[in-house]
N, C-alpha and C. Protein backbone atom coordinates (compact mmCIF):
# COMPACT_ATOMS: atom_id res chain seq x y z
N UNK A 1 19.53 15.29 9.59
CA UNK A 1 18.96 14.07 9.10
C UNK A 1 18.94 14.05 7.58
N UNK A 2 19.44 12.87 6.84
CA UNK A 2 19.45 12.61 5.07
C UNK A 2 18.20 11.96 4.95
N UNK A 3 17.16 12.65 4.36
CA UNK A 3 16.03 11.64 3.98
C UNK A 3 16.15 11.38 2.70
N UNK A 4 15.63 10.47 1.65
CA UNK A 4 15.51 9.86 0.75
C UNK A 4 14.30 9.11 0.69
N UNK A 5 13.90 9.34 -0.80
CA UNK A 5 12.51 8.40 -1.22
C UNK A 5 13.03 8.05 -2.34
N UNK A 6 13.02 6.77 -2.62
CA UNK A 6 13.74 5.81 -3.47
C UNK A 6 13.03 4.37 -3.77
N UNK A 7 13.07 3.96 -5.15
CA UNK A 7 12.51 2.62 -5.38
C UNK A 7 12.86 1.69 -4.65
N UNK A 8 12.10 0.56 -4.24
CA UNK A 8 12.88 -0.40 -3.35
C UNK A 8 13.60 -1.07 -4.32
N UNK A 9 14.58 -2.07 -3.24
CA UNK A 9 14.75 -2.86 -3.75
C UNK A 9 15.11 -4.55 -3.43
N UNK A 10 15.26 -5.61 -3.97
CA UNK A 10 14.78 -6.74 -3.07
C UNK A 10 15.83 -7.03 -1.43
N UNK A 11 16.77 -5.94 -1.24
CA UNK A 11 17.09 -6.25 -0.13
C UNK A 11 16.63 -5.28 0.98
N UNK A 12 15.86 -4.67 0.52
CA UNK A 12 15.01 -3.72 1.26
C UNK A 12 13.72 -4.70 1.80
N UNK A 13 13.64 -5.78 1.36
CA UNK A 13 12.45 -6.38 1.52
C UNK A 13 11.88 -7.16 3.09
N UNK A 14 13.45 -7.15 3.59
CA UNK A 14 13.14 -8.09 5.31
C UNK A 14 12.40 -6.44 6.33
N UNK A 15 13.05 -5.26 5.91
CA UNK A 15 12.61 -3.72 6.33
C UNK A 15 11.19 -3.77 5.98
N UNK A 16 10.61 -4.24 4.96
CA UNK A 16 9.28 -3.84 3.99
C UNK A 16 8.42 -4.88 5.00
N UNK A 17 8.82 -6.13 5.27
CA UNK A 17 7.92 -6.62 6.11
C UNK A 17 7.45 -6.58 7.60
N UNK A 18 8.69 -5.87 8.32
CA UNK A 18 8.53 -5.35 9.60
C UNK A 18 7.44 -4.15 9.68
N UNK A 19 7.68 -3.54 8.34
CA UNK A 19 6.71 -2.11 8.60
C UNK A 19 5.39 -3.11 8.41
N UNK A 20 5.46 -3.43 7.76
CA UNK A 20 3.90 -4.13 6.85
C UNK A 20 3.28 -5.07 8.30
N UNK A 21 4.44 -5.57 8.99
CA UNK A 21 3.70 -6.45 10.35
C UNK A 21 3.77 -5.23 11.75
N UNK A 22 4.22 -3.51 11.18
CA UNK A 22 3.92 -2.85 12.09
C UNK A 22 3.06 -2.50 12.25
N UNK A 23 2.30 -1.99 10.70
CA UNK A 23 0.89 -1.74 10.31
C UNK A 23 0.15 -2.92 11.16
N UNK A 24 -0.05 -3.66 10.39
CA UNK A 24 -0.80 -4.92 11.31
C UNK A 24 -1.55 -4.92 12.77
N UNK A 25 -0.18 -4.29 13.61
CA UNK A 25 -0.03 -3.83 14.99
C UNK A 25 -0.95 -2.97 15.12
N UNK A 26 -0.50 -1.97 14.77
CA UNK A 26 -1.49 -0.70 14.47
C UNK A 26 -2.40 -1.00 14.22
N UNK A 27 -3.17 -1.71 13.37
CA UNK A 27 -4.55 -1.94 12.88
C UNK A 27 -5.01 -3.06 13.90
N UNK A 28 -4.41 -3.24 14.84
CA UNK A 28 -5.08 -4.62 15.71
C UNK A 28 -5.17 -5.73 15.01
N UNK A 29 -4.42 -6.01 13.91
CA UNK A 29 -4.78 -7.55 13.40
C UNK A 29 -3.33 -8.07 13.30
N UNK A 30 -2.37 -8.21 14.23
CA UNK A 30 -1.13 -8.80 14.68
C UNK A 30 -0.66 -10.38 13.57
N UNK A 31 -2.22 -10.92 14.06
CA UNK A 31 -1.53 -12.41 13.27
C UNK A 31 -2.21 -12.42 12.24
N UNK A 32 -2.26 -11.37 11.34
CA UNK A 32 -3.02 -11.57 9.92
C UNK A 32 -2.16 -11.64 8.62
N UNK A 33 -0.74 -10.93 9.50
CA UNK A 33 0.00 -11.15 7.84
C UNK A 33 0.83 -12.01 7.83
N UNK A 34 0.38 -12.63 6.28
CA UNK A 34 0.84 -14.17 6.31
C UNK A 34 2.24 -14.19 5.16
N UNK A 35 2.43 -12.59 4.64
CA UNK A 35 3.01 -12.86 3.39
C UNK A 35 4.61 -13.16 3.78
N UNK A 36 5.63 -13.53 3.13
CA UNK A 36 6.90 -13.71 3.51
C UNK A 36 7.79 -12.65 2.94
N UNK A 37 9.23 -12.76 3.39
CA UNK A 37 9.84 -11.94 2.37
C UNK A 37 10.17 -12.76 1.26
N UNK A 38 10.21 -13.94 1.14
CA UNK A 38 10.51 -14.10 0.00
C UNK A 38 9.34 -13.97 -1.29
N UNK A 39 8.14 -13.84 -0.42
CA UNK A 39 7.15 -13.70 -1.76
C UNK A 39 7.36 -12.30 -2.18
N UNK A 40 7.52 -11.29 -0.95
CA UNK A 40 7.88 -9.62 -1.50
C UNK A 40 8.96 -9.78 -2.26
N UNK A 41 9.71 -10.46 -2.65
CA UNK A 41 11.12 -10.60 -3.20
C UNK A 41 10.52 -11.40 -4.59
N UNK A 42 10.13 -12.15 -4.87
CA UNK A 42 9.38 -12.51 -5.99
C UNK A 42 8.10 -11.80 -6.47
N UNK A 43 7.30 -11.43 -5.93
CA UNK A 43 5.86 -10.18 -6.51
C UNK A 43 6.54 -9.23 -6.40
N UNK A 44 7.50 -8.41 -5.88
CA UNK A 44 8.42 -7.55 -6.51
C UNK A 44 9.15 -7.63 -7.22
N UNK A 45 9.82 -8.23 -7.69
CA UNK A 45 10.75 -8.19 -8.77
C UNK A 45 11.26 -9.83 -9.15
N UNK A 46 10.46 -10.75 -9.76
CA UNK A 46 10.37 -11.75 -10.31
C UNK A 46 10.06 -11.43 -11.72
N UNK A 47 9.91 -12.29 -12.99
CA UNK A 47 9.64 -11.69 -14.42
C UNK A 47 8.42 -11.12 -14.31
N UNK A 48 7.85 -11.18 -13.71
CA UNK A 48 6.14 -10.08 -13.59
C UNK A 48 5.53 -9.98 -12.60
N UNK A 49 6.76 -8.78 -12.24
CA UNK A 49 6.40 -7.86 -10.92
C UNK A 49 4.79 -7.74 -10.41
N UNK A 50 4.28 -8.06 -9.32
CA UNK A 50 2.98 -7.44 -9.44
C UNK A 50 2.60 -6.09 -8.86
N UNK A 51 3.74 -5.97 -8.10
CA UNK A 51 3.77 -4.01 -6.95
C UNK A 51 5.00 -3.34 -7.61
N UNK A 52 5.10 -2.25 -7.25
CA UNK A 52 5.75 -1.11 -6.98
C UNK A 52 5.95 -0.72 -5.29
N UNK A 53 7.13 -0.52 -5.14
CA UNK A 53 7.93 0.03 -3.56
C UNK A 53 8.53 1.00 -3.96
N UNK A 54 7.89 2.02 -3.10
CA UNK A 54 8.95 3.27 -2.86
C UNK A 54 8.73 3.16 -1.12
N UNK A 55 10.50 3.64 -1.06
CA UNK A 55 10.89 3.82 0.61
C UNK A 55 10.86 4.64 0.67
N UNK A 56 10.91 4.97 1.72
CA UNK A 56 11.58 6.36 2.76
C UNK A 56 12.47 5.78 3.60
N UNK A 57 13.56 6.57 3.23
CA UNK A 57 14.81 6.54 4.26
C UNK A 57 15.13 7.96 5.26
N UNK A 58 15.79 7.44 6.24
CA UNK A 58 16.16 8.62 7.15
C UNK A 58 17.35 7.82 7.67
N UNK A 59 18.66 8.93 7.23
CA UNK A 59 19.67 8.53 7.38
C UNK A 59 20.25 6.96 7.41
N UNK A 60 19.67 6.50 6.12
CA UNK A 60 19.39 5.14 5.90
C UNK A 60 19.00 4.09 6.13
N UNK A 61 17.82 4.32 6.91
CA UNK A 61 17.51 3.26 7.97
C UNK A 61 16.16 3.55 7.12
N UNK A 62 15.21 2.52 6.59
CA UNK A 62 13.42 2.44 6.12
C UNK A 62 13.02 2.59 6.92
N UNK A 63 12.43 3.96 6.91
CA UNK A 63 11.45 4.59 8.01
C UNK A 63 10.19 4.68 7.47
N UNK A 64 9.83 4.11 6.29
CA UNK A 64 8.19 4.11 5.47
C UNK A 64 8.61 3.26 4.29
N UNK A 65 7.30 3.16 3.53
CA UNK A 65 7.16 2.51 2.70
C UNK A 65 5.94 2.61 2.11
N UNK A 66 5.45 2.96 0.78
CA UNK A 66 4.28 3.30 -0.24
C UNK A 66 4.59 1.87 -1.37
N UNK A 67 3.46 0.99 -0.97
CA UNK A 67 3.24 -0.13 -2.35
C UNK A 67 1.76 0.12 -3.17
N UNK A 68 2.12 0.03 -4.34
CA UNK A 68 1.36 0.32 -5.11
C UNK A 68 1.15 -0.70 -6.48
N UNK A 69 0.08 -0.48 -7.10
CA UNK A 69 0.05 -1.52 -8.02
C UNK A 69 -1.14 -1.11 -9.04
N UNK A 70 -0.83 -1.62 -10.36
CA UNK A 70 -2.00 -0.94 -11.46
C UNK A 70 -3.25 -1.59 -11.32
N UNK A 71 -4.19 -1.19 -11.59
CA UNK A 71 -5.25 -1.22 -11.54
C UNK A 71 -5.99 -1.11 -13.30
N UNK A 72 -7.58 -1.32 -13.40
CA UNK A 72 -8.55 -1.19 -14.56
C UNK A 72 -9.51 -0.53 -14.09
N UNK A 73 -10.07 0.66 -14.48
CA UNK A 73 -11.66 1.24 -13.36
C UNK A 73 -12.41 0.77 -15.32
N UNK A 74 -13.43 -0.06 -14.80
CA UNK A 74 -14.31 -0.18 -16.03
C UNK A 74 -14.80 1.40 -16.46
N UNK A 75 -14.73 2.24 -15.67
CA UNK A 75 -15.78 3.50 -15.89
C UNK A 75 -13.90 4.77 -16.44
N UNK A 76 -13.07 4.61 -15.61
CA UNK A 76 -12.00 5.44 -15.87
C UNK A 76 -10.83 4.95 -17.06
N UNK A 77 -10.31 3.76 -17.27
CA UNK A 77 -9.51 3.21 -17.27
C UNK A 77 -8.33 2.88 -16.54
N UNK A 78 -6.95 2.83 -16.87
CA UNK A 78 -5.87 3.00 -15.97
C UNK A 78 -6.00 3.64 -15.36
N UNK A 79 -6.08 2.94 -13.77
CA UNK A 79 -6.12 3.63 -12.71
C UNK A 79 -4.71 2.73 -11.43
N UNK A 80 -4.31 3.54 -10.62
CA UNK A 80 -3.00 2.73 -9.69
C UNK A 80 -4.02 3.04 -8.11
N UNK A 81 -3.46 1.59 -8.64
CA UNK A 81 -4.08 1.06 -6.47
C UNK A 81 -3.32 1.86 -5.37
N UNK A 82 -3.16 2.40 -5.06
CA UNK A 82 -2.12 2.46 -3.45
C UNK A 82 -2.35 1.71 -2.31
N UNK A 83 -1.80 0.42 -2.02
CA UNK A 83 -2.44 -0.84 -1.10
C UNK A 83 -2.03 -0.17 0.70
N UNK A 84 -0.64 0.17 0.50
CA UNK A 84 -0.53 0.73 1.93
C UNK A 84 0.81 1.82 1.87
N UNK A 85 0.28 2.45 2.90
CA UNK A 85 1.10 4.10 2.97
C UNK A 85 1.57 3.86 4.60
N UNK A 86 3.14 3.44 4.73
CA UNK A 86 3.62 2.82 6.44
C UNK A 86 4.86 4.19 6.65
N UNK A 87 4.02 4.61 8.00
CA UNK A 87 5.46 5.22 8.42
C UNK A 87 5.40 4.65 9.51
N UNK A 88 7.10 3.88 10.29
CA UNK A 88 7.24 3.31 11.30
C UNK A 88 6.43 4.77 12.26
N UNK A 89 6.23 4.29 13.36
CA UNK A 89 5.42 4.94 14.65
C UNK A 89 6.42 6.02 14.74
N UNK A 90 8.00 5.78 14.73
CA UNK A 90 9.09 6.29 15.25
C UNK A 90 9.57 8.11 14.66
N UNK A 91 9.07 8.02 13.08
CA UNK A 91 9.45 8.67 12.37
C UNK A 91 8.29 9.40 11.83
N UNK A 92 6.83 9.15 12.44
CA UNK A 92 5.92 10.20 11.85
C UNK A 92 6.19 11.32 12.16
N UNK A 93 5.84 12.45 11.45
CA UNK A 93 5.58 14.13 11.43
C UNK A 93 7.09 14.94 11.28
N UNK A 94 7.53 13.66 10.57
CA UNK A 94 9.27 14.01 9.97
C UNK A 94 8.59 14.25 7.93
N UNK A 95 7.26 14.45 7.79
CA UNK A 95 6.87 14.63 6.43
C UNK A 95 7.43 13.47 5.12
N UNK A 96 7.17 12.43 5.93
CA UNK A 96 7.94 11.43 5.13
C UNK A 96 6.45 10.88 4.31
N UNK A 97 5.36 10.99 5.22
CA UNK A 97 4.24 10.17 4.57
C UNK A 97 4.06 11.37 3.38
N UNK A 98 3.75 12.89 3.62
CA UNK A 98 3.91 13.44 2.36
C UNK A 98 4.67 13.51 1.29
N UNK A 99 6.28 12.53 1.83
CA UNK A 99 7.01 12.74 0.80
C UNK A 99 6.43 11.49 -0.33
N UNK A 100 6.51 10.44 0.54
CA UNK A 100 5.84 9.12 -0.35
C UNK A 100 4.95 9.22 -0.98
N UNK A 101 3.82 9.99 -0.12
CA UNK A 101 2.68 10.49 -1.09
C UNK A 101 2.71 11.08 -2.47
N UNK A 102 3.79 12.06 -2.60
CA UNK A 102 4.12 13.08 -3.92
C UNK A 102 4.75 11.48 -4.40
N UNK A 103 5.69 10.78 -4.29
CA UNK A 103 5.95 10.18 -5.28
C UNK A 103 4.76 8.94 -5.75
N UNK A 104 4.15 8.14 -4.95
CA UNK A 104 2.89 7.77 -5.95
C UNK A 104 2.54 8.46 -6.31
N UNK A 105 2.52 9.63 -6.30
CA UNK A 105 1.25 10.45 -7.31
C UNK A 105 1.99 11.02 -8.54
N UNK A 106 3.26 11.38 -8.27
CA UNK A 106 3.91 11.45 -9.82
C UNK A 106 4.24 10.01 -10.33
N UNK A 107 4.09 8.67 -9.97
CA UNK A 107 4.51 7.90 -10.78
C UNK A 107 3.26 7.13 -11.23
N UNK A 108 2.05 7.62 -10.50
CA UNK A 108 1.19 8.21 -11.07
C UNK A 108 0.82 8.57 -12.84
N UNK A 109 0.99 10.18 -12.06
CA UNK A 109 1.52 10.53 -13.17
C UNK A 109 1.50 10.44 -14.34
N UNK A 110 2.71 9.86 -14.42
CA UNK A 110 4.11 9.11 -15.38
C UNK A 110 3.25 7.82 -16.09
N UNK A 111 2.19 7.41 -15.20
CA UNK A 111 2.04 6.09 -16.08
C UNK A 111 0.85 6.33 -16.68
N UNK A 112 0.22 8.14 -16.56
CA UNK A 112 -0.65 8.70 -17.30
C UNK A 112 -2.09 7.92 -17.32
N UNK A 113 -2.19 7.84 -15.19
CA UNK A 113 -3.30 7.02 -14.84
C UNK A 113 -4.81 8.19 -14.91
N UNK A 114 -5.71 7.41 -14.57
CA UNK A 114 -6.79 8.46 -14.72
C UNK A 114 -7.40 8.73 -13.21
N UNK A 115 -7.18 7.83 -12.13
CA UNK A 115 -7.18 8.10 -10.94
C UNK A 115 -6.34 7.41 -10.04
N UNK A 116 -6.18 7.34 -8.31
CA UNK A 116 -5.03 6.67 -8.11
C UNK A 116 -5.99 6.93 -6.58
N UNK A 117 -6.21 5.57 -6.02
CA UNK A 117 -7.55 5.39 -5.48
C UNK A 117 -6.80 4.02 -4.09
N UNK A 118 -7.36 4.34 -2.90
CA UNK A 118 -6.63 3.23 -1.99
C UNK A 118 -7.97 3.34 -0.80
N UNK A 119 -7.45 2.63 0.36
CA UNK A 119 -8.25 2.44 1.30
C UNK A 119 -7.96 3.49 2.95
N UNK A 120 -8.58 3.87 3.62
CA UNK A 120 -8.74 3.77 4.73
C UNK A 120 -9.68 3.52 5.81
N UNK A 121 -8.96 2.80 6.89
CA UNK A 121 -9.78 2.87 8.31
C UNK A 121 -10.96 3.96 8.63
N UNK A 122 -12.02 3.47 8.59
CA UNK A 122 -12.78 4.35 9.38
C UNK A 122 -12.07 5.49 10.44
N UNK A 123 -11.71 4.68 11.65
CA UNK A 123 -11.49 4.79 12.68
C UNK A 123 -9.92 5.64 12.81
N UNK A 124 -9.22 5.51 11.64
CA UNK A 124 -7.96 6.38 11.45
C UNK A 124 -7.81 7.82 11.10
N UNK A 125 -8.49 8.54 12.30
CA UNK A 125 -8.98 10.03 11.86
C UNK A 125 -7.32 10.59 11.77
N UNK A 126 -6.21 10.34 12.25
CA UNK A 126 -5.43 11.10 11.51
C UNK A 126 -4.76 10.87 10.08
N UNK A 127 -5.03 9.74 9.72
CA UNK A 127 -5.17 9.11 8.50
C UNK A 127 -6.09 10.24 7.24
N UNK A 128 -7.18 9.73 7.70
CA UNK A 128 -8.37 10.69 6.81
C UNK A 128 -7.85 12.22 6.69
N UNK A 129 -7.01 12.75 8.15
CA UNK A 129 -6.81 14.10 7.86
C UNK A 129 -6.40 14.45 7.01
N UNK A 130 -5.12 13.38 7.03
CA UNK A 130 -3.71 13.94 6.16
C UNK A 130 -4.18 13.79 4.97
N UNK A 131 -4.81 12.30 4.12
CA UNK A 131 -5.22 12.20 3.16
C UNK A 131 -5.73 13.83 2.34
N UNK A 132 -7.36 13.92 3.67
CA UNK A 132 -8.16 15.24 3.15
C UNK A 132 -7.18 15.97 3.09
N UNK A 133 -6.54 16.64 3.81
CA UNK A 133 -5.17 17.69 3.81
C UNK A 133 -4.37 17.49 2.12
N UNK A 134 -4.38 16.67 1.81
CA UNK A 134 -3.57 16.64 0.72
C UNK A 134 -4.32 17.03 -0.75
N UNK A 135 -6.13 16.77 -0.76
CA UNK A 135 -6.60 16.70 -1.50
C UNK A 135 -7.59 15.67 -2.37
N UNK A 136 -7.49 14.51 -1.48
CA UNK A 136 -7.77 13.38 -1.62
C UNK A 136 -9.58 13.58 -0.94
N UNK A 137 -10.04 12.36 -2.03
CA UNK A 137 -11.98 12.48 -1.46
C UNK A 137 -12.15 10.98 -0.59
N UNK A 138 -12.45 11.97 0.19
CA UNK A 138 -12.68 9.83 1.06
C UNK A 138 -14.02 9.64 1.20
N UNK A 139 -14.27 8.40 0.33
CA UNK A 139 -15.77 8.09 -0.08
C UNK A 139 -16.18 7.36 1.32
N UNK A 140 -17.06 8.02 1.90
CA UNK A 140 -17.63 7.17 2.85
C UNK A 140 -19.16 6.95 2.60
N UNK A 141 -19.31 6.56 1.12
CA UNK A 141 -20.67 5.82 1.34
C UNK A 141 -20.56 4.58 0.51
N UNK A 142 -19.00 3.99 0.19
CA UNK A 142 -18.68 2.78 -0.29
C UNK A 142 -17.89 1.67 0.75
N UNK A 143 -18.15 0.88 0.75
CA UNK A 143 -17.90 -0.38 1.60
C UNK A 143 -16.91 -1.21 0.67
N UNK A 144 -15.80 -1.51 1.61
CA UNK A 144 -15.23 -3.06 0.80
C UNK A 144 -15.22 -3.99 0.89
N UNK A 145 -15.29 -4.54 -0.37
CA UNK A 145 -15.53 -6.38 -0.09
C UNK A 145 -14.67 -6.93 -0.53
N UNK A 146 -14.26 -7.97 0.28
CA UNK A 146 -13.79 -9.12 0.01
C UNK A 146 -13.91 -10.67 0.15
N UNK A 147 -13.14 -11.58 -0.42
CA UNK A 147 -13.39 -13.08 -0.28
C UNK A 147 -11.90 -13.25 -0.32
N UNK A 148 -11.78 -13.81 1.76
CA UNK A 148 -10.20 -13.89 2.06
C UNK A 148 -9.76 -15.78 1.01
N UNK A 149 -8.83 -16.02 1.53
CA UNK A 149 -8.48 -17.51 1.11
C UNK A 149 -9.63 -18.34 1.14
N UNK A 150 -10.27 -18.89 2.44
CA UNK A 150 -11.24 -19.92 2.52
C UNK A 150 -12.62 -19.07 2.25
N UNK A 151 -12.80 -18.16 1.70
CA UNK A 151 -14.04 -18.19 1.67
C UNK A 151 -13.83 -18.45 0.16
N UNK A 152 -12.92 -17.51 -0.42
CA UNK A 152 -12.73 -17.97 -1.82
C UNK A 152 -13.07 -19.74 -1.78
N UNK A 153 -12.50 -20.40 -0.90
CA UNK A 153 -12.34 -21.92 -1.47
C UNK A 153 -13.63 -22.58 -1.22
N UNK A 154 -14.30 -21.97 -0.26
CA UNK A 154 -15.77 -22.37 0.10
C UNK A 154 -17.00 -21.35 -0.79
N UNK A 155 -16.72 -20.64 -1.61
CA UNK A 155 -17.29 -20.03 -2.57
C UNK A 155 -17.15 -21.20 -3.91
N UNK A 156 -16.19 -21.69 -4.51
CA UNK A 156 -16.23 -22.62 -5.18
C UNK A 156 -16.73 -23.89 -5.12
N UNK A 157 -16.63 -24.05 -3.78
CA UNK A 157 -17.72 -25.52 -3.23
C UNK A 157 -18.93 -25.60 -3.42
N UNK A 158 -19.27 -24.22 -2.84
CA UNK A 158 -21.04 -23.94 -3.41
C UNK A 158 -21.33 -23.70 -4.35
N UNK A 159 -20.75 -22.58 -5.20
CA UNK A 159 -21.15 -22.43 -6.81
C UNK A 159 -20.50 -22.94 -7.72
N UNK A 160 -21.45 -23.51 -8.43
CA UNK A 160 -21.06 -24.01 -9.69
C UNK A 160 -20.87 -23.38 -10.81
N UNK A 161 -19.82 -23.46 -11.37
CA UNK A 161 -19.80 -22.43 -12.88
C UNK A 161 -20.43 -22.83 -14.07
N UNK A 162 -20.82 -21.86 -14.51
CA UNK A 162 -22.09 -21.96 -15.28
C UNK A 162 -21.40 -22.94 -16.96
């Protein structure tokens, strides 16, 4: 088997959304992703990129995928998001998620961040392993929040800006 971890690139992007609606699967939320390829094809590489893609290949076929994106910690400074870490179902414990892993973390690195900070599932204990396995602290006494589309739009209905 030829593996490879390599920057994407925008024709890698119809591959980037199958994993991203495999995840989905996996996470039980099937009809939640709304994004297209053509927006991965523009927030990737339009005049101001907003992610970073690195693949994983196996014998050329995208068998993973690590997106990432910069970040501000008011308390650290430059810090890089890691939004999602996908190995198709097919190709786990072929060390591909560790390979992706080493490369966010040297490009990382490279962009001479001060931490490099992402999410997981409760409920994804082999997730948490590998993470802990690698070295990583998984804060479990922080919660995340968000405001999806309509609440954002029903957040503006009610408050008024000052």
């Amino acid at each position: 088997m030829k593996r490879l971890i390599r920057r994407a690139e925008k024709t890698d992007m119809p591959e980037v959304l199958e994993l991203i609606k495999e995840l989905a699967s996996f996470e039980k939320e099937e009809g939640a992703v709304e994004v297209t390829k053509e927006e991965l094809i523009e927030d990737g590489f339009g005049s101001k990129p907003l992610f970073q893609c690195f693949i994983a290949e196996i014998d050329e076929i995208v068998a993973g995928i690590a997106i990432v994106y910069p970040r501000y910690s008011t308390w650290k400074g430059k810090v890089l998001h890691l939004e999602d870490l996908i190995i198709s179902q097919k190709y786990r414990g072929e060390g591909l998620g560790s390979a992706l892993l080493s490369a966010v973390v040297q490009y990382g690195a490279d962009m001479n961040v001060k931490r490099i900070s992402w999410e997981v599932l409760d409920w994804n204990t082999p997730a948490i392993e590998f993470y802990e396995k690698k070295g990583a602290k998984v804060l479990r006494d922080w919660d995340v929040v968000q405001l999806n589309e309509s609440g954002i739009k029903e957040y503006l209905e009610q408050n008024e800006s000052i």
